[in-house]
Protein backbone atom coordinates (compact mmCIF):
# COMPACT_ATOMS: atom_id res chain seq x y z
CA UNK A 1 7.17 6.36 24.37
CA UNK A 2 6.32 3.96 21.50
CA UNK A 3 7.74 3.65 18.48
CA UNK A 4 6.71 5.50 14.85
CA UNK A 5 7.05 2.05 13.57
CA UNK A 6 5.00 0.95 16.07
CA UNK A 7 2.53 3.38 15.70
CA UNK A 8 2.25 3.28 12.19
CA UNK A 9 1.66 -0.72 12.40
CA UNK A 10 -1.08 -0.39 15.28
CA UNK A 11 -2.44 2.00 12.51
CA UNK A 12 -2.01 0.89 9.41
CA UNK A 13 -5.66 0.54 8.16
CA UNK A 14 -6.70 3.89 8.76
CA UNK A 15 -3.17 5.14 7.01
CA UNK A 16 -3.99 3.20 4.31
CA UNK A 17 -7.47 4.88 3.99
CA UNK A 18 -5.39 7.97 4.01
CA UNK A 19 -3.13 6.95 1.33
CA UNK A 20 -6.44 6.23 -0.89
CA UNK A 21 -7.86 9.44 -0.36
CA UNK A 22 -5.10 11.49 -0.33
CA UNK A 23 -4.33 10.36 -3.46
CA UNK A 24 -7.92 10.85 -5.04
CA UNK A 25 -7.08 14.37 -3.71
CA UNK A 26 -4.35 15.42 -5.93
CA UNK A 27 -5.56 14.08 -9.18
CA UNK A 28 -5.74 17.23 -11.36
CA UNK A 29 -3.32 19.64 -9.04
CA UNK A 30 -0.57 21.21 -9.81
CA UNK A 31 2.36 19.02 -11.07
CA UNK A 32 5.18 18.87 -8.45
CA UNK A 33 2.90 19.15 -5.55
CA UNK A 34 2.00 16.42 -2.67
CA UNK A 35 -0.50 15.84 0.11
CA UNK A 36 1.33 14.51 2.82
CA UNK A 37 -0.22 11.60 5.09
CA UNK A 38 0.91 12.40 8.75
CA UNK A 39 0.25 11.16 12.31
CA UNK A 40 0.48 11.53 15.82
CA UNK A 41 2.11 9.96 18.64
CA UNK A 42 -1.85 8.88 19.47
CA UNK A 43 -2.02 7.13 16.05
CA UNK A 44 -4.37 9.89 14.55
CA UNK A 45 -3.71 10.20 10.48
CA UNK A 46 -5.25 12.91 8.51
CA UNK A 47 -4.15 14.43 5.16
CA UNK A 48 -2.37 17.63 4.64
CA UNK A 49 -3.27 20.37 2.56
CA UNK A 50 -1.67 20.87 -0.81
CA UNK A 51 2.42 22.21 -0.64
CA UNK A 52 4.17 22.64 -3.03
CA UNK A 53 7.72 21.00 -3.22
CA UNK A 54 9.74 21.09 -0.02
CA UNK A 55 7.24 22.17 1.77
CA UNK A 56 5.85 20.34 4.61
CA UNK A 57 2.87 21.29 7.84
CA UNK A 58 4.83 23.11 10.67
CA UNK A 59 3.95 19.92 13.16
CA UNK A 60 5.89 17.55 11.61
CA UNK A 61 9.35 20.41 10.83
CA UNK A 62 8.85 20.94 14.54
CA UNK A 63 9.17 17.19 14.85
CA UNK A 64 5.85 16.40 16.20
CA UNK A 65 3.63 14.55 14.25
CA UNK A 66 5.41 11.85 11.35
CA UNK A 67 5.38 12.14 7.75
CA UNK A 68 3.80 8.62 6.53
CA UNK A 69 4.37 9.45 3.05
CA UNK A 70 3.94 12.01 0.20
CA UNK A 71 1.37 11.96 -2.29
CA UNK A 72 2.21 13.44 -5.31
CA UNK A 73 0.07 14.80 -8.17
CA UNK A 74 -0.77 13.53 -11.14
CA UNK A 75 -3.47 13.92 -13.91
CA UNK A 76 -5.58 10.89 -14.87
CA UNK A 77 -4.77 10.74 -18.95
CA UNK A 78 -7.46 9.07 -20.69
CA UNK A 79 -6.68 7.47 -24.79
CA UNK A 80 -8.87 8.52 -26.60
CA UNK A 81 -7.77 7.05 -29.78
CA UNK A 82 -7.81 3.61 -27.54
CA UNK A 83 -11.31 4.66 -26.41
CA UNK A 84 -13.08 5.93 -29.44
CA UNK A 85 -12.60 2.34 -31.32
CA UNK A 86 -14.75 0.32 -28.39
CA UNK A 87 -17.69 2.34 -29.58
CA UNK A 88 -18.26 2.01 -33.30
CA UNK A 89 -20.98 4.55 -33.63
CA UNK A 90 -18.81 7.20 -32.07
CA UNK A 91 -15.53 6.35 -34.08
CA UNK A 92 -17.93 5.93 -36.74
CA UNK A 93 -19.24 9.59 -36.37
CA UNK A 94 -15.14 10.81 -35.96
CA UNK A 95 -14.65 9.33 -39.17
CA UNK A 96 -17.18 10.58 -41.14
CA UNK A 97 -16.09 14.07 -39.51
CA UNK A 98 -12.02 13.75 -39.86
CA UNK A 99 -12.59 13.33 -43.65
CA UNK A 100 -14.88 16.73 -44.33
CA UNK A 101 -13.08 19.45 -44.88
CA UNK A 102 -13.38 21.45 -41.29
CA UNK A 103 -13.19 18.02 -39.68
CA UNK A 104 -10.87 17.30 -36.36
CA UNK A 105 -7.60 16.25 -36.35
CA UNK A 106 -7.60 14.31 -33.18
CA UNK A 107 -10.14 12.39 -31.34
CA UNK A 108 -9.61 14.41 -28.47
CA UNK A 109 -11.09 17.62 -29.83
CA UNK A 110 -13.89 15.53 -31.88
CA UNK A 111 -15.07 14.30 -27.99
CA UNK A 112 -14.31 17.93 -26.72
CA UNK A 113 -16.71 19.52 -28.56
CA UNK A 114 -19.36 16.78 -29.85
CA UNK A 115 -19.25 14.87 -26.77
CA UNK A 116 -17.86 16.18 -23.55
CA UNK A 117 -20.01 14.20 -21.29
CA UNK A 118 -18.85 11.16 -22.77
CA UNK A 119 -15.27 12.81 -22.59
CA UNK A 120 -15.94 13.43 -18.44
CA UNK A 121 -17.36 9.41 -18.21
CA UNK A 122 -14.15 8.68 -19.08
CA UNK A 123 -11.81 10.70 -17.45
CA UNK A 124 -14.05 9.44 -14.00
CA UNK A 125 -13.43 5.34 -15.16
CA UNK A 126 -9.59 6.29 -15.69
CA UNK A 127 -9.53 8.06 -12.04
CA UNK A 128 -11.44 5.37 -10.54
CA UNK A 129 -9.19 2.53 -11.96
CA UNK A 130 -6.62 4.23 -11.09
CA UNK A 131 -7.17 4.84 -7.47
CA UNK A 132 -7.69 0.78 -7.24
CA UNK A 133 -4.83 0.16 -8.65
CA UNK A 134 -3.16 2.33 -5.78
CA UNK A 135 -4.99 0.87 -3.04
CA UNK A 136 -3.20 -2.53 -4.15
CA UNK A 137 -0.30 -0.51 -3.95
CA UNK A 138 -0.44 1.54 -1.05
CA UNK A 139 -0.18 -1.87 1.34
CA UNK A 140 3.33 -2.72 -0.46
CA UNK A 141 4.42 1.58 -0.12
CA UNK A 142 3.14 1.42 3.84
CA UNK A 143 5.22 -2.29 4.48
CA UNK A 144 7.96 -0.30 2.64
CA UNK A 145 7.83 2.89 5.02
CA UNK A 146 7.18 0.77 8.41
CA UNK A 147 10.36 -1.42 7.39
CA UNK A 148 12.65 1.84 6.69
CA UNK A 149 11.64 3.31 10.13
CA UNK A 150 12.40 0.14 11.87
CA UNK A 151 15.74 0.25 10.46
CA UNK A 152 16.07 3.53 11.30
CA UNK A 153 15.14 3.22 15.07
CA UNK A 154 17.27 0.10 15.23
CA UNK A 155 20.31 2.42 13.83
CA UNK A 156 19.25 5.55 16.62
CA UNK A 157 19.05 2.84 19.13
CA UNK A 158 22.93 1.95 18.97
């Protein structure tokens, strides 16, 4: 039988796609929770449903598919206040309405309810920019996990 580490180098492109989308997937779920990346002895990778924590697909607790990593989720935050000021007509139109009387007192609920679509634009360029910066990431996480699993065969093989 081959190697996980093996395996998981003969694959790594495709668990690298995985990665990416896996972690497109949990933007917005619940906090604590993961998407697992997992594999076969084949070299088949796929993304798991969403657990919650400590929980894992009954495959890999039996011991038959590998755990390539854990996902976890997290909520793309975009800055308003940083946001608002690169467009002078809209921070122009937040000023004029945080001084009146009934006016907001954050940005956030000025572009809640005057502009929600702008609001949505960029929540979408924050998960976007984001998930690139992961994919940059995700080949230093994967060297990471084939290294620890080579040191961990080495250590069974003794």
């Amino acid at each position: 039988m081959k190697k996980w580490s093996e395996i998981l180098r003969d694959n790594s492109e495709a668990i690298l796609n995985m990665m990416v989308q896996a972690k497109r997937e949990t933007e917005g779920t619940m906090q604590g929770w993961h998407i697992d990346v997992e594999m076969n002895e084949k070299g088949e990778v796929w993304t798991t449903e969403l657990f919650s924590v400590g929980s894992q697909s009954m495959s890999s607790w039996k011991g038959e598919t590998f755990i390539v990593c854990s996902v976890q989720s997290w909520i793309a935050e975009v800055n308003e206040s940083e946001n608002i000021r690169h467009y002078k007509e809209l921070f122009d139109e937040y000023l004029a309405q945080e001084e009146a009387e009934d006016g907001y007192d954050t940005e956030w609920e000025f572009m809640q309810e005057k502009h929600p679509d702008i609001l949505e634009e960029w929540k979408k360029d924050m998960i976007e920019y984001e998930i690139e910066a992961y994919k940059e990431e995700a080949d230093y996480i994967l060297d990471n996990i084939i290294e620890e699993q080579e040191q961990q065969e080495i250590y069974e093989d003794r």
